[in-house]
Protein backbone atom coordinates (compact mmCIF):
# COMPACT_ATOMS: atom_id res chain seq x y z
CA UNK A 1 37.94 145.12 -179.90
CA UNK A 2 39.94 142.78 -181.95
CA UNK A 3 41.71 139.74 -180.58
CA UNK A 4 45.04 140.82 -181.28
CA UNK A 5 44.35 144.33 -179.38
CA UNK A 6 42.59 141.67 -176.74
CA UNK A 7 46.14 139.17 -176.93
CA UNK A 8 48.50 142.33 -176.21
CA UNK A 9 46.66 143.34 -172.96
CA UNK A 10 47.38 139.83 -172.01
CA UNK A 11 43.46 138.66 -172.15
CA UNK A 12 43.77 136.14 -174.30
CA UNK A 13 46.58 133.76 -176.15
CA UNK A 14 46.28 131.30 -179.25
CA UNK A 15 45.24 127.76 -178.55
CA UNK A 16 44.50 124.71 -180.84
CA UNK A 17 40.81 124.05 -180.70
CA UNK A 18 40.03 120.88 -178.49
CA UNK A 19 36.78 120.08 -180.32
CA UNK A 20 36.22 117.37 -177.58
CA UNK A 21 36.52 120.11 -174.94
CA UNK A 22 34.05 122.31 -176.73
CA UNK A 23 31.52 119.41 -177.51
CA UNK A 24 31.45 118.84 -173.91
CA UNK A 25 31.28 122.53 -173.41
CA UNK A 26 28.22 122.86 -175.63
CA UNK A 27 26.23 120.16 -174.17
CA UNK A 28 27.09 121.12 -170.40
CA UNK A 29 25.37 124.62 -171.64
CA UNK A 30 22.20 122.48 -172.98
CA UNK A 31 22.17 121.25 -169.96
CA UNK A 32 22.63 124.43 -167.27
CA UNK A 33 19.70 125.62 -169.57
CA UNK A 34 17.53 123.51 -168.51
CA UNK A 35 18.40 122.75 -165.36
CA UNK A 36 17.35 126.58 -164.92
CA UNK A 37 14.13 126.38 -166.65
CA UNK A 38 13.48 123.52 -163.92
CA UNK A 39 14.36 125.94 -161.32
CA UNK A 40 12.38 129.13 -162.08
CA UNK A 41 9.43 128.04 -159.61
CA UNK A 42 12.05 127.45 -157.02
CA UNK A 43 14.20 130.41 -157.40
CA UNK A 44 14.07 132.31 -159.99
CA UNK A 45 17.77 134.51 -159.42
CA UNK A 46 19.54 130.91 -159.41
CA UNK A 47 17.72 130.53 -162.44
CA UNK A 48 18.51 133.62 -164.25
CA UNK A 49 22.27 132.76 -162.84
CA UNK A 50 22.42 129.11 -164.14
CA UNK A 51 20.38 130.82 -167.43
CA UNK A 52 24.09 133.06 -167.42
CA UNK A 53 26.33 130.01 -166.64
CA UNK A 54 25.32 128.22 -169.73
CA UNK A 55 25.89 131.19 -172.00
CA UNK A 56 28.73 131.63 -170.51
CA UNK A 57 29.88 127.71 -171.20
CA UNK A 58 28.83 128.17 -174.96
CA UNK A 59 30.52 131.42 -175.13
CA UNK A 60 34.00 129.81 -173.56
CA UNK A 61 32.97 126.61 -176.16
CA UNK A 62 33.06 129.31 -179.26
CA UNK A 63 35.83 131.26 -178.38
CA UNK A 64 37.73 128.05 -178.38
CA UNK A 65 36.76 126.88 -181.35
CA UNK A 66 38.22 130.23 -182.99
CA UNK A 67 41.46 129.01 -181.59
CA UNK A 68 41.19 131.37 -178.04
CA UNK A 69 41.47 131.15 -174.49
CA UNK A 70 40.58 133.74 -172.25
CA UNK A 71 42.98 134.66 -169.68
CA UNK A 72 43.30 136.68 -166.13
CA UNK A 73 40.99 138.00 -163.98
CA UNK A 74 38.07 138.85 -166.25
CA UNK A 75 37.41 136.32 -168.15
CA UNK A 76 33.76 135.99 -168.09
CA UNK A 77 34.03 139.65 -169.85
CA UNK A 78 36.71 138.49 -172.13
CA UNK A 79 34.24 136.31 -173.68
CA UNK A 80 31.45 138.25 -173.63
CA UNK A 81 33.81 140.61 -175.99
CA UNK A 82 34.75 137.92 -177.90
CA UNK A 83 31.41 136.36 -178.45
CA UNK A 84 30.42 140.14 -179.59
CA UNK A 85 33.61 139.76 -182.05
CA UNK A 86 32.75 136.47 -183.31
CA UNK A 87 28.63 137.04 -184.32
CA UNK A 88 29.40 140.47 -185.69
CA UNK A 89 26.74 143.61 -185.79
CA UNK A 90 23.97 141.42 -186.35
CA UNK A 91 24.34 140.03 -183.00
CA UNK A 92 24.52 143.35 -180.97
CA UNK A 93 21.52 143.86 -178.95
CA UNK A 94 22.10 139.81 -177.90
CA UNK A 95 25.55 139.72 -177.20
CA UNK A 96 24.41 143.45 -174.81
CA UNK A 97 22.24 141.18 -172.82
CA UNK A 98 24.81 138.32 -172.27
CA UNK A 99 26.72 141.42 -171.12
CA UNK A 100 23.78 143.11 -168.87
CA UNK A 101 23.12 139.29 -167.40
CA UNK A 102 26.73 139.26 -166.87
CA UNK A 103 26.57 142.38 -164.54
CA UNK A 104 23.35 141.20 -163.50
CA UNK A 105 24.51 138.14 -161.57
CA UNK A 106 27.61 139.55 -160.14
CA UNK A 107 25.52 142.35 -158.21
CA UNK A 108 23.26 139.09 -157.13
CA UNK A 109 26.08 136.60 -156.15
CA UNK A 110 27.53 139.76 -154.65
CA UNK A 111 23.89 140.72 -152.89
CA UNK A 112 21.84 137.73 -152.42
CA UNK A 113 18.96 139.80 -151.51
CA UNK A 114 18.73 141.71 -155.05
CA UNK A 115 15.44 140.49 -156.69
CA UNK A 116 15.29 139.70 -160.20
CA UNK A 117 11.74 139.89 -161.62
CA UNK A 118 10.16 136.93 -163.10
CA UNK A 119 9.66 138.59 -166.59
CA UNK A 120 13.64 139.76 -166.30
CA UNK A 121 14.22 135.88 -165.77
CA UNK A 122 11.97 134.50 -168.53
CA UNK A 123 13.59 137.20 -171.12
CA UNK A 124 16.99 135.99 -169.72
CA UNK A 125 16.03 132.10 -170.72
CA UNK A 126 14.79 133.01 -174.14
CA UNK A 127 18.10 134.87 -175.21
CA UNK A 128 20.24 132.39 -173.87
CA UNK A 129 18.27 129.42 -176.10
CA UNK A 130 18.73 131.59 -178.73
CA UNK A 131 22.34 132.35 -177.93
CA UNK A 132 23.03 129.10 -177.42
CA UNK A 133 21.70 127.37 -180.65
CA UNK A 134 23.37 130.16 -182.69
CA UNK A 135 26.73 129.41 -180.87
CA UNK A 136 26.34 125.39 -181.54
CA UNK A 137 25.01 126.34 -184.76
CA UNK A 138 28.59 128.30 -185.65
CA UNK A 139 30.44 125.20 -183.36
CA UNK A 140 29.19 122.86 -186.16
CA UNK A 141 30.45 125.18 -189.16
CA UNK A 142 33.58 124.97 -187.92
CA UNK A 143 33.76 121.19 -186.93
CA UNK A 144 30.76 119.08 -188.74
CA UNK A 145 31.42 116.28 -186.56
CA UNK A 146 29.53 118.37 -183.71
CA UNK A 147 26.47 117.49 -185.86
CA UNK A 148 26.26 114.64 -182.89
CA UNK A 149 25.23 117.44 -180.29
């Protein structure tokens, strides 16, 4: 879905990138992600969730960069489209597990009793590290001056 089909439905409008918002972004996601590492012996769903939260951050942090901002209701979807946009094909089967986690911890915050399994969780940490560094990897292409993150 292209942004300007994405602008006309009203899910997103044009902003100038705040590359001091998105810095702080970034490194907010560095941290969720390992805040849930610390937190997989504890509780592993509030893991996976905070594993979510900081994709989600670096996903907002991108998407801003491009000169976006999500609006409405859905915008944790929004960006998961617009991450999808952004890293092209090659980025497909990542960008449909930042979708599935997505999902994923909306049925949990939703039902608190839904189980994730510890494998499900570990899987979930990997691709958001990976998701992550590519996204703060593309961050610095557009502004070098995140080279300080």
């Amino acid at each position: 879905m292209a942004y300007e089909e994405l602008r006309e439905r009203g899910l997103v409008e044009e902003s100038r990138p705040d590359f001091r918002q998105i810095s702080t972004l970034l490194a907010r996601a560095l941290r969720d992600l390992s805040t849930a590492r610390a937190n997989v012996s504890i509780d592993k769903e509030w893991a996976y969730t905070i594993a979510y939260q900081a994709m989600l951050r670096a996903g907002k942090a991108i998407v801003m960069a491009e000169g976006w901002r999500p609006r409405g209701r859905d915008q944790a979807r929004t960006i998961v489209l617009l991450v999808g946009e952004i890293l092209g094909e090659e980025a497909r089967s990542l960008v449909n597990g930042f979708d599935r986690m997505r999902r994923k911890r909306q049925d949990f915050m939703e039902e608190p009793e839904t189980p994730i399994p510890r494998y499900e969780v570990e899987g979930a940490l990997k691709d958001a590290q990976f998701l992550i560094e590519k996204l703060v990897d593309f961050a610095r292409e557009k502004n070098p001056q995140l080279a300080l993150l």
